[in-house]
N, C-alpha and C. Protein backbone atom coordinates (compact mmCIF):
# COMPACT_ATOMS: atom_id res chain seq x y z
N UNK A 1 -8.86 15.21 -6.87
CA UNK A 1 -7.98 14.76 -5.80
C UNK A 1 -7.65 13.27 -5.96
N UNK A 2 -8.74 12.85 -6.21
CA UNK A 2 -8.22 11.03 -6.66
C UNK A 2 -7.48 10.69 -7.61
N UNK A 3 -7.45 11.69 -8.57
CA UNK A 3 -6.72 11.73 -10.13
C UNK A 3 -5.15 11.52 -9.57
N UNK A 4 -4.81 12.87 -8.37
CA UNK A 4 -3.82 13.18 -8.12
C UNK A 4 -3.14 12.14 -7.60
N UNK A 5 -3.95 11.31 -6.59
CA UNK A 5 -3.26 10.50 -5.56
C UNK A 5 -3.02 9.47 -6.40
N UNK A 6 -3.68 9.09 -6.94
CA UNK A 6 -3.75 7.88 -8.17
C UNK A 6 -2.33 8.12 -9.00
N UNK A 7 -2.32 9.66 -9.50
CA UNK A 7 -0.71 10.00 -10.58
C UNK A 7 0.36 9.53 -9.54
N UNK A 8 0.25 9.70 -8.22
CA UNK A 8 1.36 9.85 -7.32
C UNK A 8 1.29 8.28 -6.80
N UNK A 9 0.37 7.77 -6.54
CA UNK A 9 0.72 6.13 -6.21
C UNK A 9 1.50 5.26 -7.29
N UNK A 10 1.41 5.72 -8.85
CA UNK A 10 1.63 5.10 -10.13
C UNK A 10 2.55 5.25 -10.34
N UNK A 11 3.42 7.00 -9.70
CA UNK A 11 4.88 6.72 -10.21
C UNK A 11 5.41 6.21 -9.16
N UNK A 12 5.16 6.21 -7.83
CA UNK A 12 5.72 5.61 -6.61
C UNK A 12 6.21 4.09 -7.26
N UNK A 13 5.16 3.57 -8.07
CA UNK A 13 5.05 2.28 -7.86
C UNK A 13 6.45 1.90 -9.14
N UNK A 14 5.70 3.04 -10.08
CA UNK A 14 6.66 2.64 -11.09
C UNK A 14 8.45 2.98 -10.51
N UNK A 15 8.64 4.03 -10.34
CA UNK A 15 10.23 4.08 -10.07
C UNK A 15 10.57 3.06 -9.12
N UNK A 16 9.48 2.55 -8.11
CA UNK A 16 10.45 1.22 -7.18
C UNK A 16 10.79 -0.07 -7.78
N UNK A 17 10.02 -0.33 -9.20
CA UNK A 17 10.03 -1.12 -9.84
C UNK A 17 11.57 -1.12 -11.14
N UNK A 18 10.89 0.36 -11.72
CA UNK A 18 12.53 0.68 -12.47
C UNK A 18 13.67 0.28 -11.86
N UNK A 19 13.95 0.86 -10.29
CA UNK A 19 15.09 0.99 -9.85
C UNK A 19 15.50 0.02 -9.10
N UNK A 20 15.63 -1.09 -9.76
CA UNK A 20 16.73 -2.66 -9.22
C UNK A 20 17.58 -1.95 -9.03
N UNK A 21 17.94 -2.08 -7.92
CA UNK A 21 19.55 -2.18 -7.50
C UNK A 21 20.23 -2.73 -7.68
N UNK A 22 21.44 -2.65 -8.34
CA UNK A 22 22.53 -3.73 -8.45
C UNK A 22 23.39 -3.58 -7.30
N UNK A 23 24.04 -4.51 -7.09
CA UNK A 23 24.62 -5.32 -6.28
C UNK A 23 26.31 -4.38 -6.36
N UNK A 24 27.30 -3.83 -5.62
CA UNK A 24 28.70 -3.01 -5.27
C UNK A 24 28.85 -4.60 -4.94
N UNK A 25 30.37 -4.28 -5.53
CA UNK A 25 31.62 -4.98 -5.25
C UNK A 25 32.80 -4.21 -5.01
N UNK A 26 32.92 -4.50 -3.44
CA UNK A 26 34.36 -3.82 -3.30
C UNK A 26 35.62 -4.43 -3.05
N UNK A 27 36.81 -4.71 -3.30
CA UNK A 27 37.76 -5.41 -3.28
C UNK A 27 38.40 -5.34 -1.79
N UNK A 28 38.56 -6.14 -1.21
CA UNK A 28 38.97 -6.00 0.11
C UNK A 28 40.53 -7.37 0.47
N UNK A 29 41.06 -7.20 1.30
CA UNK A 29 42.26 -8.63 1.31
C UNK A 29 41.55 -9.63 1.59
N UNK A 30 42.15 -10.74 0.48
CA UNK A 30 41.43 -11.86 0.02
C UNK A 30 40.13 -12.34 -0.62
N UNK A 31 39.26 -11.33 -0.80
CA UNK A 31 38.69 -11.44 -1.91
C UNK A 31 37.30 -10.16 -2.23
N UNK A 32 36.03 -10.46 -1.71
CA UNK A 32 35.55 -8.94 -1.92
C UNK A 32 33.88 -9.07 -1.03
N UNK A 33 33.66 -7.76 -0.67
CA UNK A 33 32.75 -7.02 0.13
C UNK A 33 31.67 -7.06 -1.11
N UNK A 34 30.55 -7.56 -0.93
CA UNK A 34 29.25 -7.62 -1.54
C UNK A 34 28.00 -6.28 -1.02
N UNK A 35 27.63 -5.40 -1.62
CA UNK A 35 26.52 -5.15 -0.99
C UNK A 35 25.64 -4.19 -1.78
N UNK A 36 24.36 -3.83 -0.52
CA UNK A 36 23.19 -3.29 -1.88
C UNK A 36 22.94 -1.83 -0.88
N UNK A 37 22.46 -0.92 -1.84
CA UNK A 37 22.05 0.10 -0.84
C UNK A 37 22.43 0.26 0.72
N UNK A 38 24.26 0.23 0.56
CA UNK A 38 24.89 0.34 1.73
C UNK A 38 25.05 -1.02 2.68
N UNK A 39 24.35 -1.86 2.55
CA UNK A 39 24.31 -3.05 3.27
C UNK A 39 25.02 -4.16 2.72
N UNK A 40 25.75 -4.66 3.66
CA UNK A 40 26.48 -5.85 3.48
C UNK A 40 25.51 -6.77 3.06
N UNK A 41 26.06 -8.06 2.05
CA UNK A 41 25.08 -9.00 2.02
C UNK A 41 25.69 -10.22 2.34
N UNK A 42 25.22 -11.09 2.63
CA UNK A 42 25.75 -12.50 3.11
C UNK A 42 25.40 -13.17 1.82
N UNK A 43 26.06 -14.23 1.59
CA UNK A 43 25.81 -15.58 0.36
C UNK A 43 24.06 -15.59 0.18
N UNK A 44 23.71 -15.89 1.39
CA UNK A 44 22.20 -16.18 1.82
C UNK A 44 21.37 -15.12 1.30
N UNK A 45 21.96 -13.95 1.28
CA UNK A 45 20.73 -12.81 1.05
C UNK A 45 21.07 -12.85 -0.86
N UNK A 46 22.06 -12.79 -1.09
CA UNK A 46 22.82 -12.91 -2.41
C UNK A 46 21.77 -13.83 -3.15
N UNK A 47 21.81 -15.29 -2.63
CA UNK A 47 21.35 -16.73 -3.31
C UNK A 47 19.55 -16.24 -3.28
N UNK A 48 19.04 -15.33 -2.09
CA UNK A 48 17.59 -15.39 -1.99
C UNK A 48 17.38 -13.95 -3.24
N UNK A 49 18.92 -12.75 -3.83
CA UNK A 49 18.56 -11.80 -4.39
C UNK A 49 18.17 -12.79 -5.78
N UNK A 50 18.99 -13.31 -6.19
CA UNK A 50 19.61 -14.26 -7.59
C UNK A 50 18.54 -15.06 -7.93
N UNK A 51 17.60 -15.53 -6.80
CA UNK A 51 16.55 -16.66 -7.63
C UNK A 51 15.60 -16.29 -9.02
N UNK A 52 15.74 -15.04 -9.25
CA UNK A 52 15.10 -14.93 -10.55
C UNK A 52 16.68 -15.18 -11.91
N UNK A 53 17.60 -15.07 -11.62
CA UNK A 53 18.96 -15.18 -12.54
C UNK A 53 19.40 -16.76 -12.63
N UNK A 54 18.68 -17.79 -12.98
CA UNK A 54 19.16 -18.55 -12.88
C UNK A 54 20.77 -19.28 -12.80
N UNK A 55 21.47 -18.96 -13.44
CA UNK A 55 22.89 -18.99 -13.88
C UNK A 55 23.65 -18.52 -12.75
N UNK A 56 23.22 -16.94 -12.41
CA UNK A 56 23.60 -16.37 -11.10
C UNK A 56 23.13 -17.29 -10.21
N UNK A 57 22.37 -17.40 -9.75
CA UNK A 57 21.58 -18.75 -8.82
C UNK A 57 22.58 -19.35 -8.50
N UNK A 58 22.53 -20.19 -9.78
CA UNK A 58 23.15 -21.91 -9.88
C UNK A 58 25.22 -21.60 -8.89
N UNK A 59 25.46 -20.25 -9.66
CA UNK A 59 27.15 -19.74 -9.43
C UNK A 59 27.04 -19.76 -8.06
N UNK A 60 26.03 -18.93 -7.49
CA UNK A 60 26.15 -18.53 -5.62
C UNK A 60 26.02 -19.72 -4.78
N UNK A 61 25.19 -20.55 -5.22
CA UNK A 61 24.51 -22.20 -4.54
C UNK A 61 26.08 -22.66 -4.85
N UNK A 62 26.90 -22.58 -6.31
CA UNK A 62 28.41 -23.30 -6.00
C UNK A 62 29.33 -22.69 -4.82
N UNK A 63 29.68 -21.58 -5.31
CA UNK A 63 30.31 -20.84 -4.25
C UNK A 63 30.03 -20.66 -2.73
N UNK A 64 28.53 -21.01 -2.46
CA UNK A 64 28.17 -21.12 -1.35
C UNK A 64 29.04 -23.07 -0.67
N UNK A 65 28.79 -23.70 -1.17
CA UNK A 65 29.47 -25.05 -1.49
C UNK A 65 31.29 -24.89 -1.36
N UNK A 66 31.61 -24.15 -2.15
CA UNK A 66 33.46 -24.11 -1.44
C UNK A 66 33.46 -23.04 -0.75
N UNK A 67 32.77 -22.55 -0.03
CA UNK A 67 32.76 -21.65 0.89
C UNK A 67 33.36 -22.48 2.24
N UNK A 68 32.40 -23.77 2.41
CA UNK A 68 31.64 -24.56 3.19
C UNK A 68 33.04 -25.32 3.46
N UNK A 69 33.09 -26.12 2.15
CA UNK A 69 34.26 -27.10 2.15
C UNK A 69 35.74 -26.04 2.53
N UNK A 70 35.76 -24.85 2.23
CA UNK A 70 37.00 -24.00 2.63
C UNK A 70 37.28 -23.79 4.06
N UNK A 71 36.09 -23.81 4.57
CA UNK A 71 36.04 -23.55 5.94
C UNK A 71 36.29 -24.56 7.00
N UNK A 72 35.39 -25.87 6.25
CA UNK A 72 35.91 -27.10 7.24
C UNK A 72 37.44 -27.44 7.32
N UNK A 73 38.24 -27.82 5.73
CA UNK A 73 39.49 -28.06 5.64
C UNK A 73 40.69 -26.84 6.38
N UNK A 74 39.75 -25.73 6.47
CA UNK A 74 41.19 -24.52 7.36
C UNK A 74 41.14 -24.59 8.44
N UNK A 75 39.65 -25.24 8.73
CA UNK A 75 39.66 -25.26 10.45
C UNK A 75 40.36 -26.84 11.14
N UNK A 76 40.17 -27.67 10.07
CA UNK A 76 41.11 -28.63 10.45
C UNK A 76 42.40 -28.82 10.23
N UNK A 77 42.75 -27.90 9.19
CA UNK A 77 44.50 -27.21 9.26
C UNK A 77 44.78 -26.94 10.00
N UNK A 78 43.78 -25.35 10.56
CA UNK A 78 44.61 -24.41 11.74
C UNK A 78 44.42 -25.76 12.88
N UNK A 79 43.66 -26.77 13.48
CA UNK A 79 43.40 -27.25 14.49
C UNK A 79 44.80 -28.21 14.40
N UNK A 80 44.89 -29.07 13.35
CA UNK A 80 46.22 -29.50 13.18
C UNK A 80 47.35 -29.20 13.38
N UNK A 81 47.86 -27.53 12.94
CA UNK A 81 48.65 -26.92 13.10
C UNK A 81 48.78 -26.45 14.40
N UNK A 82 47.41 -26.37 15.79
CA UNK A 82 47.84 -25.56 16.84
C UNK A 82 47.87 -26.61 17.62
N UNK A 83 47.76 -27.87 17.34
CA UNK A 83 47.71 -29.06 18.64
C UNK A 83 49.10 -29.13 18.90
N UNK A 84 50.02 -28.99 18.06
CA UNK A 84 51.94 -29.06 18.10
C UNK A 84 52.51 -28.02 18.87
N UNK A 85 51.66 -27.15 18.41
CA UNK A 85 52.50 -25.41 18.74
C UNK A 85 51.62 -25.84 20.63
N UNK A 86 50.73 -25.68 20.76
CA UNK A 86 50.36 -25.48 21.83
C UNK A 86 50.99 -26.95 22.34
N UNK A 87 51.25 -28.17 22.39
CA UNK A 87 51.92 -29.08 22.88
C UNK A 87 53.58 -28.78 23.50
N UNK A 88 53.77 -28.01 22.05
CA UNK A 88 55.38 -27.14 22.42
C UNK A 88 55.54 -26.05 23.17
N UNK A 89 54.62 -25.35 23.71
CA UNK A 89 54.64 -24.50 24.72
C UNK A 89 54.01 -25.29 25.83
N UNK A 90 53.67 -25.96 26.18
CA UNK A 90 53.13 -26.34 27.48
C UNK A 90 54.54 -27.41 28.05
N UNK A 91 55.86 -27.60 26.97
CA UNK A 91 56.75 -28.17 27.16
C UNK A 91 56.83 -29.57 26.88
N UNK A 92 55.62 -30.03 26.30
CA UNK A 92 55.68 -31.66 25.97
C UNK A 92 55.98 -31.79 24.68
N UNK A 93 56.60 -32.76 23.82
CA UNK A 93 57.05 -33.46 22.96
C UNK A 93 55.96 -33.32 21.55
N UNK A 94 56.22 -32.19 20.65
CA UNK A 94 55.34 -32.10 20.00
C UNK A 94 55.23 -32.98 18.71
N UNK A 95 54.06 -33.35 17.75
CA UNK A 95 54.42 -34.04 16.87
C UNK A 95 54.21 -33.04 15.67
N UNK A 96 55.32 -32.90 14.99
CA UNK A 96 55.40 -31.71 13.84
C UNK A 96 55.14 -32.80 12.46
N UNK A 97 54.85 -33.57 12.54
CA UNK A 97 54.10 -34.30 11.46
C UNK A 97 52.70 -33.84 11.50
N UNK A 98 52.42 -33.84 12.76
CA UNK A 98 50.54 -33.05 12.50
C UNK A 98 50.48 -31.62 12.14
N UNK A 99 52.04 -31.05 12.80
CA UNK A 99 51.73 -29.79 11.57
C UNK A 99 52.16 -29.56 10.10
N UNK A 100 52.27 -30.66 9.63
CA UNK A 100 52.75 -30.56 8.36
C UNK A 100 51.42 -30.83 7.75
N UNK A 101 51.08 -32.05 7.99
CA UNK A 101 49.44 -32.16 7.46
C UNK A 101 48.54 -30.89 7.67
N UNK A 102 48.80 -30.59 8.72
CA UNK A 102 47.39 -28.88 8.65
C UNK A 102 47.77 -28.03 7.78
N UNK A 103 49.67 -28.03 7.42
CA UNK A 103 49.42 -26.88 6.44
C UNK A 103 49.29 -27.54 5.29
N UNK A 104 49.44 -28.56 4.75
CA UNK A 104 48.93 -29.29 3.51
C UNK A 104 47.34 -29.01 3.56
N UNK A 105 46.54 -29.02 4.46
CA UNK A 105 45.08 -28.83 4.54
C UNK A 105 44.74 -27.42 4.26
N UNK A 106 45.89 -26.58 4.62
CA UNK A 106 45.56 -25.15 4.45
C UNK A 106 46.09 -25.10 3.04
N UNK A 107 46.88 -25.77 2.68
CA UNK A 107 47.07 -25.07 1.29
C UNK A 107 46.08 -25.67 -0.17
N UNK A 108 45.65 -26.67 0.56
CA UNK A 108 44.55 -27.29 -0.40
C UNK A 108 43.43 -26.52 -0.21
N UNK A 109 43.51 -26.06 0.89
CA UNK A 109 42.01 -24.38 0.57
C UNK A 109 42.28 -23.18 0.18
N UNK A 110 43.58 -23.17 -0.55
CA UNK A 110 43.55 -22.08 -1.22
C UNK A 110 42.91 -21.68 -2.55
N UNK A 111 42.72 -23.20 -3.50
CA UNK A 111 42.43 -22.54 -5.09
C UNK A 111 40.66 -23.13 -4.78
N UNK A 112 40.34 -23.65 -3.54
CA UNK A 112 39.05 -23.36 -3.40
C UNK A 112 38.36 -22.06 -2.32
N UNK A 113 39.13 -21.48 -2.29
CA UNK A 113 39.15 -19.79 -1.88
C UNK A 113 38.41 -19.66 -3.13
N UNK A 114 39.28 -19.42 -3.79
CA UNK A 114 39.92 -18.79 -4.71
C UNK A 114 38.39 -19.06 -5.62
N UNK A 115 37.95 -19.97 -5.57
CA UNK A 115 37.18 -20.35 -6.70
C UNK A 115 36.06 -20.09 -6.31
N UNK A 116 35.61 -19.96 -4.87
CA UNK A 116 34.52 -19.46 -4.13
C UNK A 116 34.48 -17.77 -4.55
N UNK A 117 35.81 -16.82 -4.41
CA UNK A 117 36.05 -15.59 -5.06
C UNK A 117 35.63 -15.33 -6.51
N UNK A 118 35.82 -15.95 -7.30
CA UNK A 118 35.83 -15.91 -8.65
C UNK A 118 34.18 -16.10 -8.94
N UNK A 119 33.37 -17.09 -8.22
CA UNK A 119 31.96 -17.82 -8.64
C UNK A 119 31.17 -16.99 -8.36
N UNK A 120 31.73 -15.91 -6.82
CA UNK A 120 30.68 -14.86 -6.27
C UNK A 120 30.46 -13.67 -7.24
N UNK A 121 32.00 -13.33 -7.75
CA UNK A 121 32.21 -12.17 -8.68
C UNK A 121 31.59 -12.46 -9.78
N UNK A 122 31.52 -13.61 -10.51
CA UNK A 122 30.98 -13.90 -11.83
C UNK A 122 29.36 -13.95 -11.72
N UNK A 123 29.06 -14.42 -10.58
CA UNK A 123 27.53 -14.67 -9.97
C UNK A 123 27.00 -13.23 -10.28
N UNK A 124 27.90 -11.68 -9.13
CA UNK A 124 26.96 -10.58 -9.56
C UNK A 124 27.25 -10.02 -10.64
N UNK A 125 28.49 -10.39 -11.43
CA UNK A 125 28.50 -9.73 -12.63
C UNK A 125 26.79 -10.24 -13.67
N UNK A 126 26.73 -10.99 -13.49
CA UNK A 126 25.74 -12.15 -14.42
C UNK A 126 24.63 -11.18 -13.76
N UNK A 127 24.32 -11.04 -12.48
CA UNK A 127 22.63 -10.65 -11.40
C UNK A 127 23.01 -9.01 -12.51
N UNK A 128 24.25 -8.60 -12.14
CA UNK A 128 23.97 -6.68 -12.56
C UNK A 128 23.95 -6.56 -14.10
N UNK A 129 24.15 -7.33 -15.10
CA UNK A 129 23.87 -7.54 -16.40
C UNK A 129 22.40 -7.70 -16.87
N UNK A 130 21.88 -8.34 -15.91
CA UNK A 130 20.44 -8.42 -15.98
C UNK A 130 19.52 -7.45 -15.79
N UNK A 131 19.99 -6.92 -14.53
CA UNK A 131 19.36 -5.37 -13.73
C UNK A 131 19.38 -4.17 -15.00
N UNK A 132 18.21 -3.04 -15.05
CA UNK A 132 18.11 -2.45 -16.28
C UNK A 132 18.89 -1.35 -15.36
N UNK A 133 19.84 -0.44 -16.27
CA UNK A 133 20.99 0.02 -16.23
C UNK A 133 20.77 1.90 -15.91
N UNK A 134 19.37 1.98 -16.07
CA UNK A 134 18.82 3.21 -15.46
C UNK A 134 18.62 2.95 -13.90
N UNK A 135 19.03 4.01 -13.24
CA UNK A 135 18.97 3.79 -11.51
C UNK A 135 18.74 5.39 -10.86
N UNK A 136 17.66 5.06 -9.99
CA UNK A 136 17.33 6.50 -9.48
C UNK A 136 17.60 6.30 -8.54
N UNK A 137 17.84 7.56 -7.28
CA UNK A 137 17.85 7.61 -6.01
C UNK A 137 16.30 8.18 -5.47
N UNK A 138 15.13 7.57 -6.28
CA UNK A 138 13.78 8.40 -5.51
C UNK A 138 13.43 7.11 -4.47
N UNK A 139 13.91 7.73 -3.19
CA UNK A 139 12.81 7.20 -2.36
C UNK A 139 12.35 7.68 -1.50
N UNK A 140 10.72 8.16 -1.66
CA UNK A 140 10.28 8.67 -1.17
C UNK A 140 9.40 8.78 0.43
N UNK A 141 9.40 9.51 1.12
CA UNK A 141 8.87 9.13 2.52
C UNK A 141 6.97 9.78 2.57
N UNK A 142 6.48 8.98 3.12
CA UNK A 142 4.98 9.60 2.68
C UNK A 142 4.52 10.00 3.83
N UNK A 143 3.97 10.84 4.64
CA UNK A 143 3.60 11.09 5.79
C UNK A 143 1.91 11.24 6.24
N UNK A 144 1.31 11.06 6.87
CA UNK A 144 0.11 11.28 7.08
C UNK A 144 -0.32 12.49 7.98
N UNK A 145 -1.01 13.33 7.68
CA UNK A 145 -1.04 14.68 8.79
C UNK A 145 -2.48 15.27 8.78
N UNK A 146 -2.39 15.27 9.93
CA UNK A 146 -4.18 16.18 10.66
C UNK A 146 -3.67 17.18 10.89
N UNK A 147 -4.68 18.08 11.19
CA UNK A 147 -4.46 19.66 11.66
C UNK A 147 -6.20 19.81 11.30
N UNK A 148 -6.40 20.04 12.69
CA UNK A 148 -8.16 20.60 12.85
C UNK A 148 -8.94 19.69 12.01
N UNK A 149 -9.70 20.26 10.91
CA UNK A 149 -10.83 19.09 10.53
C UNK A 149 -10.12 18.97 9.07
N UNK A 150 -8.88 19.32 8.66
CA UNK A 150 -8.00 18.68 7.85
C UNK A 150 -7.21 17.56 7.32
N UNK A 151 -7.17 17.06 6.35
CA UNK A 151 -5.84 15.97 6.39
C UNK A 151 -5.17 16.04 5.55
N UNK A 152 -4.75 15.15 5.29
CA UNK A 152 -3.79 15.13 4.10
C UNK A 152 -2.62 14.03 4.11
N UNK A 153 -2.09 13.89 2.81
CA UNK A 153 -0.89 12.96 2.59
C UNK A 153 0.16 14.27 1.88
N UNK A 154 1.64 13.64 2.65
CA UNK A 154 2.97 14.86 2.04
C UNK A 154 4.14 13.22 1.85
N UNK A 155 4.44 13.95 1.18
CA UNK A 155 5.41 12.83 0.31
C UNK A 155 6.83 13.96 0.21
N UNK A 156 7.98 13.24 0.89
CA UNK A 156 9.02 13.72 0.87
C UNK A 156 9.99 13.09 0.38
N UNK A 157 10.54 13.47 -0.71
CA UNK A 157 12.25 12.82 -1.21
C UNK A 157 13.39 13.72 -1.45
């Protein structure tokens, strides 16, 4: 009986080990949906999957970086751009010089979009190159069960 549980703890251990998951990329408008075993991943879970890929690492820590800078410069575009529009509906004298600057701000975050897109994609191409290319779906559920002066372990997949 120990032989058994012992064969069955060893491959448990081994197939969770075989089976890295690589990382789905799905293409979505404007750039792409990351995720692992159904789950979305954020930069953060990405940068904490990658710390053994150095290279991948180093790509997500950039892209995490014009993520950052993409976000500040659109939000001070769009803020630029809605102080006029909303000045011009409330009927006062808008200054359309401040919306010219927000969309100059928005358009200077485009090829750092863009480059945040490109660093993430190259990041998991690099993480799933690494990952060994055999992939199982065993995962197994282990249960514990009494019945009278019985026990036992049942393992379901």
């Amino acid at each position: 009986m120990k032989k058994v549980f012992l064969a069955i703890l060893l491959s448990v251990v081994t197939f969770s080990t075989v089976n890295a998951q690589k990382i789905e990329k799905k293409k979505v408008f404007g750039g792409y949906v990351f995720s692992q075993n159904d789950k979305t991943l954020t930069l953060s879970e990405m940068q904490e999957l990658m710390k053994n890929n150095q290279e991948a690492f180093d790509l997500v820590k950039s892209a995490k970086s014009n993520q950052t800078w993409a976000m500040i410069l659109g939000g001070i575009g769009g803020g630029l751009i809605g102080y006029p529009i909303g000045t011009a509906i409330g009927g006062g004298d808008p200054e359309w010089v401040l919306a010219g600057v927000g969309a100059a701000f928005i358009v200077a975050t485009i090829p750092i979009a863009k480059g945040f897109s490109r660093k993430t994609e190259k990041a998991v191409d690099l993480y799933n190159a690494d990952q060994p290319s055999v992939s199982s779906n065993f995962q197994p559920q282990f249960n514990f069960n009494l019945k009278g002066m019985s026990m036992g372990i049942s393992m379901t997949f």
